[in-house]
Protein backbone atom coordinates (compact mmCIF):
# COMPACT_ATOMS: atom_id res chain seq x y z
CA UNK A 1 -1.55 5.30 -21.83
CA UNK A 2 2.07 6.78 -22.45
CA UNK A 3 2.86 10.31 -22.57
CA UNK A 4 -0.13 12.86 -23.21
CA UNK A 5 -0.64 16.38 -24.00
CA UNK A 6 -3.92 18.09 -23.89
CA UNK A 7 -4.43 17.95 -27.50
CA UNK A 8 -4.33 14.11 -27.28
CA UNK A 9 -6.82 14.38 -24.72
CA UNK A 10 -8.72 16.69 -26.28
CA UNK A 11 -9.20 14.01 -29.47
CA UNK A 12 -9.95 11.33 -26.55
CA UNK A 13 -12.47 12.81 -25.49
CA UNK A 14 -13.85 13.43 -28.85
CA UNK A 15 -13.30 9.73 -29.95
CA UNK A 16 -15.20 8.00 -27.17
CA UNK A 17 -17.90 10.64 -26.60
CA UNK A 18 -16.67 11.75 -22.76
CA UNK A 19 -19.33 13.54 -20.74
CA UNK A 20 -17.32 13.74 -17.77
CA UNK A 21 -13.64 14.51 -16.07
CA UNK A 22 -13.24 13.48 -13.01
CA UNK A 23 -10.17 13.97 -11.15
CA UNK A 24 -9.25 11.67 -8.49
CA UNK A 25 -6.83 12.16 -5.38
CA UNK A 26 -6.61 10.62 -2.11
CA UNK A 27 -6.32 11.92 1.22
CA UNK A 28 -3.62 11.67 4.19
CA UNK A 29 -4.24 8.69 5.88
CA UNK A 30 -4.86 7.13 2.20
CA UNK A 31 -9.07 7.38 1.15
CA UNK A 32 -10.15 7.93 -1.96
CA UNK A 33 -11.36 11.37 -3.23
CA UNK A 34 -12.65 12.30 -6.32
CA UNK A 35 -14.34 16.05 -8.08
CA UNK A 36 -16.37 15.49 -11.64
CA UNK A 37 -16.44 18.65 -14.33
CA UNK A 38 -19.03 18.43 -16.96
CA UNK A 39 -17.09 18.29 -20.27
CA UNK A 40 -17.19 21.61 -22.26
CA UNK A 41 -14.85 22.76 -24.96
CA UNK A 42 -12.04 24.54 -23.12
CA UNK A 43 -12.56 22.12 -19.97
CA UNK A 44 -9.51 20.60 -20.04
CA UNK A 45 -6.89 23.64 -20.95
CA UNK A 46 -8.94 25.10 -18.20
CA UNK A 47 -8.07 22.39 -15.43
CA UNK A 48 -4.50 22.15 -16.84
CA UNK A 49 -3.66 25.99 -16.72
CA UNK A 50 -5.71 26.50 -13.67
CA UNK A 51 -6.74 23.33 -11.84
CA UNK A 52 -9.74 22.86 -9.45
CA UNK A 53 -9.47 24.12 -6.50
CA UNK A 54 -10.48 22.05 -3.11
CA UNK A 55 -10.53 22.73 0.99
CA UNK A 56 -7.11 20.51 1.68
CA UNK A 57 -8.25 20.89 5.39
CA UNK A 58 -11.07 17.67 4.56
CA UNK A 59 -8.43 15.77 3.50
CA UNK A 60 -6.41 16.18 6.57
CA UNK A 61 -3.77 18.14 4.78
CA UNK A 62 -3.13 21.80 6.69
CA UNK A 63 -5.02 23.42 9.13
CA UNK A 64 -8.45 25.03 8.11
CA UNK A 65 -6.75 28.76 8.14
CA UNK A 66 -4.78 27.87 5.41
CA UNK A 67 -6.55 25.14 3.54
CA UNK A 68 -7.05 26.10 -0.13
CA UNK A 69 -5.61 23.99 -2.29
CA UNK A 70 -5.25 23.02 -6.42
CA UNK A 71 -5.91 19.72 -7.83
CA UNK A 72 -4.53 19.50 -11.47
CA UNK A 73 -5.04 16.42 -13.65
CA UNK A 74 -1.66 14.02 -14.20
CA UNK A 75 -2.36 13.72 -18.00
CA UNK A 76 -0.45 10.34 -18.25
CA UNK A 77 -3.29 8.73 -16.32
CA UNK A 78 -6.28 9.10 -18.28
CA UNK A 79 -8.46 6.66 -18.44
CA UNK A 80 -11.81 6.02 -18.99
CA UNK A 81 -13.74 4.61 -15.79
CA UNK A 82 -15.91 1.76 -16.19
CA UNK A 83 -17.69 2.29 -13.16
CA UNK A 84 -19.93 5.50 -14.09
CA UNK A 85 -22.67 5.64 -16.22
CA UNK A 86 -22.25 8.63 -18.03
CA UNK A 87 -19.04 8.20 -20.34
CA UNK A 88 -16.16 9.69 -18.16
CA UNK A 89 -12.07 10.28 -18.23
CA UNK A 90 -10.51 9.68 -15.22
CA UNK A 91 -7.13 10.71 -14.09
CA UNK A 92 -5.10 11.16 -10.49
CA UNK A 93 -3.86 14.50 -9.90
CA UNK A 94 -1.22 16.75 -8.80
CA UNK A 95 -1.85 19.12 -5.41
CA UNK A 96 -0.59 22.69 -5.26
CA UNK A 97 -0.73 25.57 -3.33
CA UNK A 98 -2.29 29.08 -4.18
CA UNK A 99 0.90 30.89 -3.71
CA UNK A 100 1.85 33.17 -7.16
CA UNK A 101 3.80 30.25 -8.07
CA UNK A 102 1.48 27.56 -7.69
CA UNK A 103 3.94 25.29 -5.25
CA UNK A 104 4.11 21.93 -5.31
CA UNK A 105 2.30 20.62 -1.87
CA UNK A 106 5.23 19.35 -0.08
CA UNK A 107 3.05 16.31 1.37
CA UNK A 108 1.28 15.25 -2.13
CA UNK A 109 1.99 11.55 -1.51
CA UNK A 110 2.61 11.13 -5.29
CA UNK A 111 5.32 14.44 -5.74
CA UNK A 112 6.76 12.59 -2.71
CA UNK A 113 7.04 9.29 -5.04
CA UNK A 114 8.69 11.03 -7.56
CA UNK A 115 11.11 12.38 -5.61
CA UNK A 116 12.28 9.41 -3.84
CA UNK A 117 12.94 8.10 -7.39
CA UNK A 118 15.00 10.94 -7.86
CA UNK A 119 17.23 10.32 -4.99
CA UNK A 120 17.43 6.60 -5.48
CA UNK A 121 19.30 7.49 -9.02
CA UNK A 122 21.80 9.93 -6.96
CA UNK A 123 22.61 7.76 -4.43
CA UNK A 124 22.81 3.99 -5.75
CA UNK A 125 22.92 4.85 -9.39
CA UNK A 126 20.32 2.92 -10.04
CA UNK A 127 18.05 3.19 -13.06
CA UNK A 128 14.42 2.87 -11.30
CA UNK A 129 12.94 0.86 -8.38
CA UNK A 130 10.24 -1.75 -9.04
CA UNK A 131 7.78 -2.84 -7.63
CA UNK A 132 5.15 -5.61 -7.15
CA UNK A 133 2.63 -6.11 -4.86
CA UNK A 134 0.14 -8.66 -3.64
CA UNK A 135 -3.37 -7.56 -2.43
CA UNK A 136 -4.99 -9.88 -0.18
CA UNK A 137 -9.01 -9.50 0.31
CA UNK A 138 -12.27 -11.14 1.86
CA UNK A 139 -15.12 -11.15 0.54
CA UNK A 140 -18.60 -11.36 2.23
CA UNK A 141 -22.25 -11.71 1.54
CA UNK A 142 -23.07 -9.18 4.10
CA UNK A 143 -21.69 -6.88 6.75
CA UNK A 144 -23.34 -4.94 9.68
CA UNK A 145 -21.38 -2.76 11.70
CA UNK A 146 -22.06 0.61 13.71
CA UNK A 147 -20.67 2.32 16.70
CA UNK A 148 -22.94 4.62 19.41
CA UNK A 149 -22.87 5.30 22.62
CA UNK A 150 -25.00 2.20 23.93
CA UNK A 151 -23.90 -0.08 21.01
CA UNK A 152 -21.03 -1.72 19.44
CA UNK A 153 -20.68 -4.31 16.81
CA UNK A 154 -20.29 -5.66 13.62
CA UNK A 155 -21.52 -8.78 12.05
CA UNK A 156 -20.33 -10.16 8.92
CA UNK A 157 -21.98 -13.35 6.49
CA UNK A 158 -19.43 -15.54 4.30
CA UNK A 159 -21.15 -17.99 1.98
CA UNK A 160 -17.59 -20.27 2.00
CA UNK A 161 -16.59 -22.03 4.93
CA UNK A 162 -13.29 -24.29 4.54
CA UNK A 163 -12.37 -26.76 7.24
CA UNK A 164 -8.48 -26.59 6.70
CA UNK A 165 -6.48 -26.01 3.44
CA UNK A 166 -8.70 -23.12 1.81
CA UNK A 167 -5.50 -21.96 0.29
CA UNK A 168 -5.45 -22.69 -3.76
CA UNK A 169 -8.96 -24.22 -3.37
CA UNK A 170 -10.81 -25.02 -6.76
CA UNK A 171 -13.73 -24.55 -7.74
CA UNK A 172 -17.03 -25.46 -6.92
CA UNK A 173 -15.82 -24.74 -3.57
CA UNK A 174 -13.77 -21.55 -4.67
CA UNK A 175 -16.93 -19.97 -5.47
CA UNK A 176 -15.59 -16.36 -5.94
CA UNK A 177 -13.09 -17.56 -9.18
CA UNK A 178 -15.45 -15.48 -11.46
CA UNK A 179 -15.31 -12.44 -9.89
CA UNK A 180 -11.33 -12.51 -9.81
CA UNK A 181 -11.64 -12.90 -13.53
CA UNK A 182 -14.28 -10.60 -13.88
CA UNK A 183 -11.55 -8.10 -11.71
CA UNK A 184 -8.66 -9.20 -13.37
CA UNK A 185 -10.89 -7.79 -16.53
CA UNK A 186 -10.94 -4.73 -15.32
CA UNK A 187 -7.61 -4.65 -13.64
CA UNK A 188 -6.39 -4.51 -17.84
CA UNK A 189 -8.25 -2.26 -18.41
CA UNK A 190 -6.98 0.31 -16.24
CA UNK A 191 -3.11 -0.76 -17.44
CA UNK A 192 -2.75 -3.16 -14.59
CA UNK A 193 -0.73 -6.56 -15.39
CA UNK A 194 -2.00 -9.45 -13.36
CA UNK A 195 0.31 -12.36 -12.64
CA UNK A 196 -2.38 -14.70 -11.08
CA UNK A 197 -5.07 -14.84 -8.96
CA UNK A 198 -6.23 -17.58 -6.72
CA UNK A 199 -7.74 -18.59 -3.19
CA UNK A 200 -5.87 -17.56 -0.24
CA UNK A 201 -5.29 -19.31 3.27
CA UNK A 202 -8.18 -17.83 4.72
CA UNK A 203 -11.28 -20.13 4.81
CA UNK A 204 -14.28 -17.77 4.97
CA UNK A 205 -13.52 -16.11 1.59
CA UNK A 206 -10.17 -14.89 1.50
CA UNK A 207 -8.85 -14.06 -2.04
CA UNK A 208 -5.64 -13.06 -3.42
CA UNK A 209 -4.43 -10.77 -6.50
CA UNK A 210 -0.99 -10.58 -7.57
CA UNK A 211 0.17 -7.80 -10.52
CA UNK A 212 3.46 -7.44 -12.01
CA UNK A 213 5.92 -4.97 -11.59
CA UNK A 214 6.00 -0.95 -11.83
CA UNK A 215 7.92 1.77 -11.21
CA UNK A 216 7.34 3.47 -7.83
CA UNK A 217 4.75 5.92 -8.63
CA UNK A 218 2.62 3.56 -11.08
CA UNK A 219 3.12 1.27 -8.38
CA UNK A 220 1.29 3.74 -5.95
CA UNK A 221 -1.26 4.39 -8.61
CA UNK A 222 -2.14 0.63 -9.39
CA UNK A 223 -2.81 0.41 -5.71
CA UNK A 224 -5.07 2.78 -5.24
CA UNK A 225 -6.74 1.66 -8.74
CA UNK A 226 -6.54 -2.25 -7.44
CA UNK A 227 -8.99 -0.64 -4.18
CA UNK A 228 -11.20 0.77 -6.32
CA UNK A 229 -12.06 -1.33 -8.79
CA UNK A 230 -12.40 -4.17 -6.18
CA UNK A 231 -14.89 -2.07 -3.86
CA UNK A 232 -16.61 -1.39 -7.17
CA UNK A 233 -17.28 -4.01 -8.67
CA UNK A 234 -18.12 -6.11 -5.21
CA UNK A 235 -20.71 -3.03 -5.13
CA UNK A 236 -22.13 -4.26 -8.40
CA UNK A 237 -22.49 -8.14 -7.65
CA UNK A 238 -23.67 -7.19 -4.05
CA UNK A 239 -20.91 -8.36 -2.45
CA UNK A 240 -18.54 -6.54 0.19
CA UNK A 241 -14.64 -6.47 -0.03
CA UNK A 242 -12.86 -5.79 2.49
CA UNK A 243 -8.63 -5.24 2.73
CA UNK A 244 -9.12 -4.94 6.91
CA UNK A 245 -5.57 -6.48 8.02
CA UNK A 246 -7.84 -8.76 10.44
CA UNK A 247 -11.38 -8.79 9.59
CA UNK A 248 -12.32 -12.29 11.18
CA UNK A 249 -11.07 -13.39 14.48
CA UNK A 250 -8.63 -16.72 14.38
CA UNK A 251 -8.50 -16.04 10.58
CA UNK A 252 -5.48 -15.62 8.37
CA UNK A 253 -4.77 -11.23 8.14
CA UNK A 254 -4.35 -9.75 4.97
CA UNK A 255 -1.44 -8.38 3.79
CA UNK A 256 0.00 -6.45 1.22
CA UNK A 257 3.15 -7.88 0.46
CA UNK A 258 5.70 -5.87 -1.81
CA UNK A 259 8.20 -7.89 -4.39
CA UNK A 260 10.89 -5.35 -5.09
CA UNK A 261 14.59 -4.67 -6.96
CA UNK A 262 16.13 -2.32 -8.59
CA UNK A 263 17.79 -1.72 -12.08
CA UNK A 264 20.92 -0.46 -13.46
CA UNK A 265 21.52 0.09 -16.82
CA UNK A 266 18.27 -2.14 -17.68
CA UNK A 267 19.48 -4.70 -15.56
CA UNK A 268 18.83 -6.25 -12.49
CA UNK A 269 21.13 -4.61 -10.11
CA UNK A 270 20.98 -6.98 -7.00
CA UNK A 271 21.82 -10.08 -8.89
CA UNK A 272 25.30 -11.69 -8.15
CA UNK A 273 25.55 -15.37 -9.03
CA UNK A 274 26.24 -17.93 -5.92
CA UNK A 275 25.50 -15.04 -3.13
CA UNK A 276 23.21 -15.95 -0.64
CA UNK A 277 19.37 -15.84 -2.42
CA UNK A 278 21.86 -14.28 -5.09
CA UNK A 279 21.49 -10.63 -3.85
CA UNK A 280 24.57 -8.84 -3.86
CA UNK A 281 25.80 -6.55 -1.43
CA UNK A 282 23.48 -3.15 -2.93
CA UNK A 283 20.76 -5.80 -2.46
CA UNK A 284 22.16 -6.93 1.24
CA UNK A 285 22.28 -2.76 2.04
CA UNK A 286 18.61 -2.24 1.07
CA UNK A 287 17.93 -4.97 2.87
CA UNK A 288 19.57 -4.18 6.14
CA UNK A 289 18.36 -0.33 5.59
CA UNK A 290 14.86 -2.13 5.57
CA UNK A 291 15.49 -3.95 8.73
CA UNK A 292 17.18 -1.51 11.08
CA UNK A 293 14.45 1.07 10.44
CA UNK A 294 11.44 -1.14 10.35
CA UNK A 295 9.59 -0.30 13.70
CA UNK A 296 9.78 3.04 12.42
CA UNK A 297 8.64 2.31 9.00
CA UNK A 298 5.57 0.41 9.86
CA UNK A 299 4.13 3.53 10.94
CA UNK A 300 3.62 4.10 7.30
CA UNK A 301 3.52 0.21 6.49
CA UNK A 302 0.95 -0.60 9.14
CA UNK A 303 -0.88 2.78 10.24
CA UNK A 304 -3.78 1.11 11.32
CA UNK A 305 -4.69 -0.58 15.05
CA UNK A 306 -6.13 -3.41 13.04
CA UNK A 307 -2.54 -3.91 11.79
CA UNK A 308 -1.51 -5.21 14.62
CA UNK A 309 -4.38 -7.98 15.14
CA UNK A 310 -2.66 -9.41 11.98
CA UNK A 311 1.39 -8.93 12.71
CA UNK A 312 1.20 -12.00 15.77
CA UNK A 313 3.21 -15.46 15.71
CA UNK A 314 1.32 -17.61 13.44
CA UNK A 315 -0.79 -16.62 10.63
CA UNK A 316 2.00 -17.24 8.77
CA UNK A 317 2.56 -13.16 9.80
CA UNK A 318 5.73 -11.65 9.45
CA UNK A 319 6.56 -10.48 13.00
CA UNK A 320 10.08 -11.16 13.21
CA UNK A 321 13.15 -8.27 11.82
CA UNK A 322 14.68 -10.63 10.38
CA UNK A 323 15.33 -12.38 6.91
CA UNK A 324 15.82 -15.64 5.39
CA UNK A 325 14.78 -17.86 2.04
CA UNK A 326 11.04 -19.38 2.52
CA UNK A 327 10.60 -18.11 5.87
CA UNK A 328 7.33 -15.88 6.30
CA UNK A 329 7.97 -15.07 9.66
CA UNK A 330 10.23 -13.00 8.57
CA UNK A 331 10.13 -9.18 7.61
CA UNK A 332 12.19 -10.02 4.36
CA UNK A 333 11.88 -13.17 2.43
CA UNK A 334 14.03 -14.07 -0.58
CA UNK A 335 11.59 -15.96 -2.90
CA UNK A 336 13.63 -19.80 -3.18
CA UNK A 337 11.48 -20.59 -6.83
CA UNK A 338 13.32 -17.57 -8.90
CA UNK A 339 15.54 -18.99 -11.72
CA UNK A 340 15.47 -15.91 -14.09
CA UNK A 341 18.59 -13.21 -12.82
CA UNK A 342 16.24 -10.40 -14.08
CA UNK A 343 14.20 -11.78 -11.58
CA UNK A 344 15.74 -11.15 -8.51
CA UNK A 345 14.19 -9.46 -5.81
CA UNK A 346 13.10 -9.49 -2.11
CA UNK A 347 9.81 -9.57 -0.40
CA UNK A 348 8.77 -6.87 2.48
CA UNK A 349 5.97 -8.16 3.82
CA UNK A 350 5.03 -6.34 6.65
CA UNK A 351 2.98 -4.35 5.52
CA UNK A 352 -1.23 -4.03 4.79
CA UNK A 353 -3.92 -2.23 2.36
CA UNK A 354 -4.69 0.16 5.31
CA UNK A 355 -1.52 2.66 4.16
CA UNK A 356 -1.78 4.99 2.21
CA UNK A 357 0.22 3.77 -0.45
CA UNK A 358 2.69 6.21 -1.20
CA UNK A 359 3.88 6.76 1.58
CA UNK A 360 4.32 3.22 2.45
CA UNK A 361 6.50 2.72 -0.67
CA UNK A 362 8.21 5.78 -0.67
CA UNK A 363 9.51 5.09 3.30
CA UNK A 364 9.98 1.82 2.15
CA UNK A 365 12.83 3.19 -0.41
CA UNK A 366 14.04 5.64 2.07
CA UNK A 367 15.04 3.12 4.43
CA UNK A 368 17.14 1.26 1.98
CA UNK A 369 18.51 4.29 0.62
CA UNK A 370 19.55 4.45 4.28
CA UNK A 371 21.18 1.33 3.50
CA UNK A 372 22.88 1.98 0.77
CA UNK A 373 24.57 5.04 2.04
CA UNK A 374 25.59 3.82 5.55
CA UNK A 375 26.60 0.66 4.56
CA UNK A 376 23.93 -1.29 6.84
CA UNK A 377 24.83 -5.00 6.33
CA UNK A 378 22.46 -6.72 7.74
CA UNK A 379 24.62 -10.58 8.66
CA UNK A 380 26.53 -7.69 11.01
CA UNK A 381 23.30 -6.82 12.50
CA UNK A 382 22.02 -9.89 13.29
CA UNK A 383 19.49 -9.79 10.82
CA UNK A 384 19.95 -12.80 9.50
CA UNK A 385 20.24 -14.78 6.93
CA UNK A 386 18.00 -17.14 9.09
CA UNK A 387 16.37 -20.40 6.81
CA UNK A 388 15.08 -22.21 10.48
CA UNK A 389 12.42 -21.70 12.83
CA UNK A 390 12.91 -18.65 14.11
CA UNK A 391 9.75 -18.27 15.89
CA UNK A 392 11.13 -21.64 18.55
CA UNK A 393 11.69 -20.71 21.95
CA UNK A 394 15.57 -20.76 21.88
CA UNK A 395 15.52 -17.87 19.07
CA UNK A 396 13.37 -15.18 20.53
CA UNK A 397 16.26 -13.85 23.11
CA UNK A 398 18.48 -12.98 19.39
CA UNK A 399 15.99 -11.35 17.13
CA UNK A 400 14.38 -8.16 17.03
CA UNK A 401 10.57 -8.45 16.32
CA UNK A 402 7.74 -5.18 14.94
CA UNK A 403 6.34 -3.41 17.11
CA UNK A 404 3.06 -5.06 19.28
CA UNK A 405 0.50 -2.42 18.20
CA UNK A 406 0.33 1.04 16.58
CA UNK A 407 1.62 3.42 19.72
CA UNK A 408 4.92 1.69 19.29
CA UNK A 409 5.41 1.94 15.92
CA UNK A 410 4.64 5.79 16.58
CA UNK A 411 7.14 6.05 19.57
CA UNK A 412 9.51 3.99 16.82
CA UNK A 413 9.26 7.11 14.07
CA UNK A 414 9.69 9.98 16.83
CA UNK A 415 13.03 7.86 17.55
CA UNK A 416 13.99 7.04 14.48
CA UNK A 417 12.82 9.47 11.28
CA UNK A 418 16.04 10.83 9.64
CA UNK A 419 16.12 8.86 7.10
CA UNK A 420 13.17 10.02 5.90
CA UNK A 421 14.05 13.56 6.03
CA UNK A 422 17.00 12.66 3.15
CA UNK A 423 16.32 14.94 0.14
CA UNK A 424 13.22 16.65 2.34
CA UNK A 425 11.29 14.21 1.08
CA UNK A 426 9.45 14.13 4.17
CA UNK A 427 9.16 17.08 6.33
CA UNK A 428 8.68 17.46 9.49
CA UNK A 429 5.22 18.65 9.47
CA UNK A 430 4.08 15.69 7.30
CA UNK A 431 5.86 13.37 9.79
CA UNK A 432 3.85 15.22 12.95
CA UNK A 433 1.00 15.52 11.37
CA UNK A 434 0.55 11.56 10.59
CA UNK A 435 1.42 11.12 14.26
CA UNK A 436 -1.20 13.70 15.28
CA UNK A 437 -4.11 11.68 13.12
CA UNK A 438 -2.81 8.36 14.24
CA UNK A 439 -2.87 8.97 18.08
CA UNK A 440 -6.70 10.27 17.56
CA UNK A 441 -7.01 6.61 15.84
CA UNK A 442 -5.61 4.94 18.93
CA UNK A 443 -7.10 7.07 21.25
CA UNK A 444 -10.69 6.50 19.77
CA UNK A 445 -10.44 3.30 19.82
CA UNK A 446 -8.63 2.57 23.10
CA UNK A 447 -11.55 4.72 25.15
CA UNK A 448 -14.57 2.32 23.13
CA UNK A 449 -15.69 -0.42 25.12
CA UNK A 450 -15.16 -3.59 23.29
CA UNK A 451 -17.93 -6.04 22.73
CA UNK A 452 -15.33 -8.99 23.90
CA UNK A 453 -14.87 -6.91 27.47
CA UNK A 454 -18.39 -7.52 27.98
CA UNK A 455 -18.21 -11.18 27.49
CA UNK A 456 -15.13 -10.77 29.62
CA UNK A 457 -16.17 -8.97 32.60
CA UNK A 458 -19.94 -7.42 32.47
CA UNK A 459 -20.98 -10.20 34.92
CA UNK A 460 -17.59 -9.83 36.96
């Protein structure tokens, strides 16, 4: 909605009648919070000179000693939510601490967007980063699922059931066309560009969503917005959405795949006529920055143990550290179909809709800053370019491949988290503390009997 000041939002909220402010904010690992206010005259000059406070500790920020916290409202992202009944303004929010100077918390996700963007202008020179991603979904009539002591499960009902070649499938068949409209809808509403939607690969209801590009932090935003209005509006037509990495066994995983380049001056700044994928060297840097630090980067790219059902040979998954034209096995793909020089980018498509989003992005630009600044070419490395099979036996010896589940990637950042640290953008008790929720994840799930052991070995 552009810039705002709390007189604009004042006469918002007078135009269209707002009951409600709710301020939105998500936690650690990535979940969606939110606190409503009841509107009143002096609600919002309240909320911006004061802000709300809220128990960081349930959001798996600091410890419970030290846990109070202050949520005030990023003016620039009102909006009005379609999703409640009562007529409310949304917006996503800053977090600060309840010293006398009201500190900015050193891991808000979204202060840590801001100042990655900061950095990327001192180091490369660059104008901005940009951003777009693809969110890839299934939806389902129905889903059971619980956990307990005697009993583990989950069953799940899809009304579409493909043979082969569910991938751009029209409709009747592609029977969920109107609700990607219907969220598409939506997704303008909420400032969100769409660039298509269509069937994806997956043949019991697999969808796909692609926006345009944004700058880092709307980037971050959109995401979290995409999740929301998705879950929501599945909620409405009874449905159930899920962005699970692997929901379905010997189904295709869904990704989140990241389109991304960087401008200079307004301009495209990894373009360079007649280069390989025509990315010049800045654009070689970020891309060997990517590479060299991607086991430790898909801690943040792939936090979840379901990541790691989707990142095996086949699948079309990109397993392999490597990059190449047309080749999604690999980490980095340069799109072959671009003719526009404004359009030149590269593809990261490791990672999934489990992360919490700006994190994922913001490590993402770390690790090519990394690049950029040490010079990491990535033909030296071994990265690639690579335009053959590079999944065939006589390959695997020279390339470096993700890590096999989420422990690794962990034992990756411990190694390997410098770059990271550049600017203090990441601290070190952000950087423990993600390691400290993820091994409960693994460790949780690693001590649950499985109900494929018991087909396995309960009559053993």
């Amino acid at each position: 909605m552009g810039k705002q000041t709390v007189e604009s939002i004042k006469n918002l909220i007078k135009k269209n009648n707002i009951e409600v402010i709710d301020l939105k904010c998500i936690d650690l690992v990535g979940r969606l919070h939110h606190i409503s206010l009841p509107v009143n005259n002096d609600v919002i000059k309240k909320i911006v000179a004061e802000g709300v406070g809220f128990d960081g500790s349930s959001y798996g920020f600091r410890k419970v000693e030290n846990s109070d916290m202050i949520l005030v409202p990023d003016l620039d992202t009102a909006v009005i939510d379609p999703f409640r009944d009562a007529p409310t303004l949304s917006f996503y929010t800053h977090i600060l601490l309840t010293d006398k100077n009201r500190t900015p918390f050193s891991q808000d996700a979204r202060l840590l967007a801001k100042k990655a963007e900061s950095l990327l202008k001192e180091v490369s020179g660059a104008d901005k980063s940009w951003w777009g991603p693809e969110f890839e979904f299934y939806i389902f009539s129905d889903v059971e699922y619980d956990t307990r002591t005697a009993s583990s499960y989950y069953h799940v009902k899809h009304d579409e059931e493909f043979y082969k070649r569910a991938y751009h499938a029209a409709n009747p068949f592609d029977i969920y066309d109107d609700f990607r409209d219907e969220a598409c809808r939506y997704f303008k509403h909420f400032g969100i560009d769409v660039k298509y939607h269509h069937h994806e690969v997956g043949e019991r209801g697999q969808q796909e969503i692609e926006t345009y590009f944004s700058d880092l932090l709307s980037t971050g935003d959109n995401i979290v917005t995409a999740k929301y209005i998705l879950f929501n509006l599945a909620r409405l037509k009874d449905l159930f959405v899920t962005f699970m990495p692997k929901p379905m066994y010997q189904q295709a995983g869904n990704g989140m795949h990241l389109h991304f380049y960087l401008t200079k001056n307004g301009k495209n700044a990894f373009y360079k006529k007649g280069e390989y994928g025509n990315i010049n060297e800045l654009g070689r840097f970020f891309i060997g920055g990517l590479l060299k630090h991607g086991p430790a980067l898909s801690a943040f790219t792939n936090p979840s143990t379901n990541s790691y059902k989707r990142l095996v040979p086949g699948f079309e998954a990109p397993v392999a550290m490597t990059y190449g034209q047309g080749n999604r096995a690999s980490a980095i793909r340069i799109p072959k179909y671009i003719s526009n020089p404004d359009e030149t980018r590269f593809e990261y498509r490791p990672p999934d809709a489990t992360a919490n989003p700006y994190l994922c992005i913001t490590a993402i630009l770390l690790a090519g800053i990394d690049g950029v600044v040490n010079k990491i070419d990535p033909v030296k490395e071994g990265f690639g370019p690579f335009d053959k099979n590079i999944l065939d036996e006589s390959m695997r010896e020279h390339i470096k491949f993700l890590p096999r589940n989420l422990a690794e990637a962990l034992d990756a950042l411990e190694i390997d988290h410098e770059f990271l640290r550049r600017g203090n953008i990441f601290t070190d008790e952000l950087i423990e503390q993600w390691v400290r929720i993820k091994e409960e994840e693994i460790k949780s799930i690693g001590t649950m009997p499985h109900p494929f052991e018991y087909k396995m070995y309960f009559t053993l």
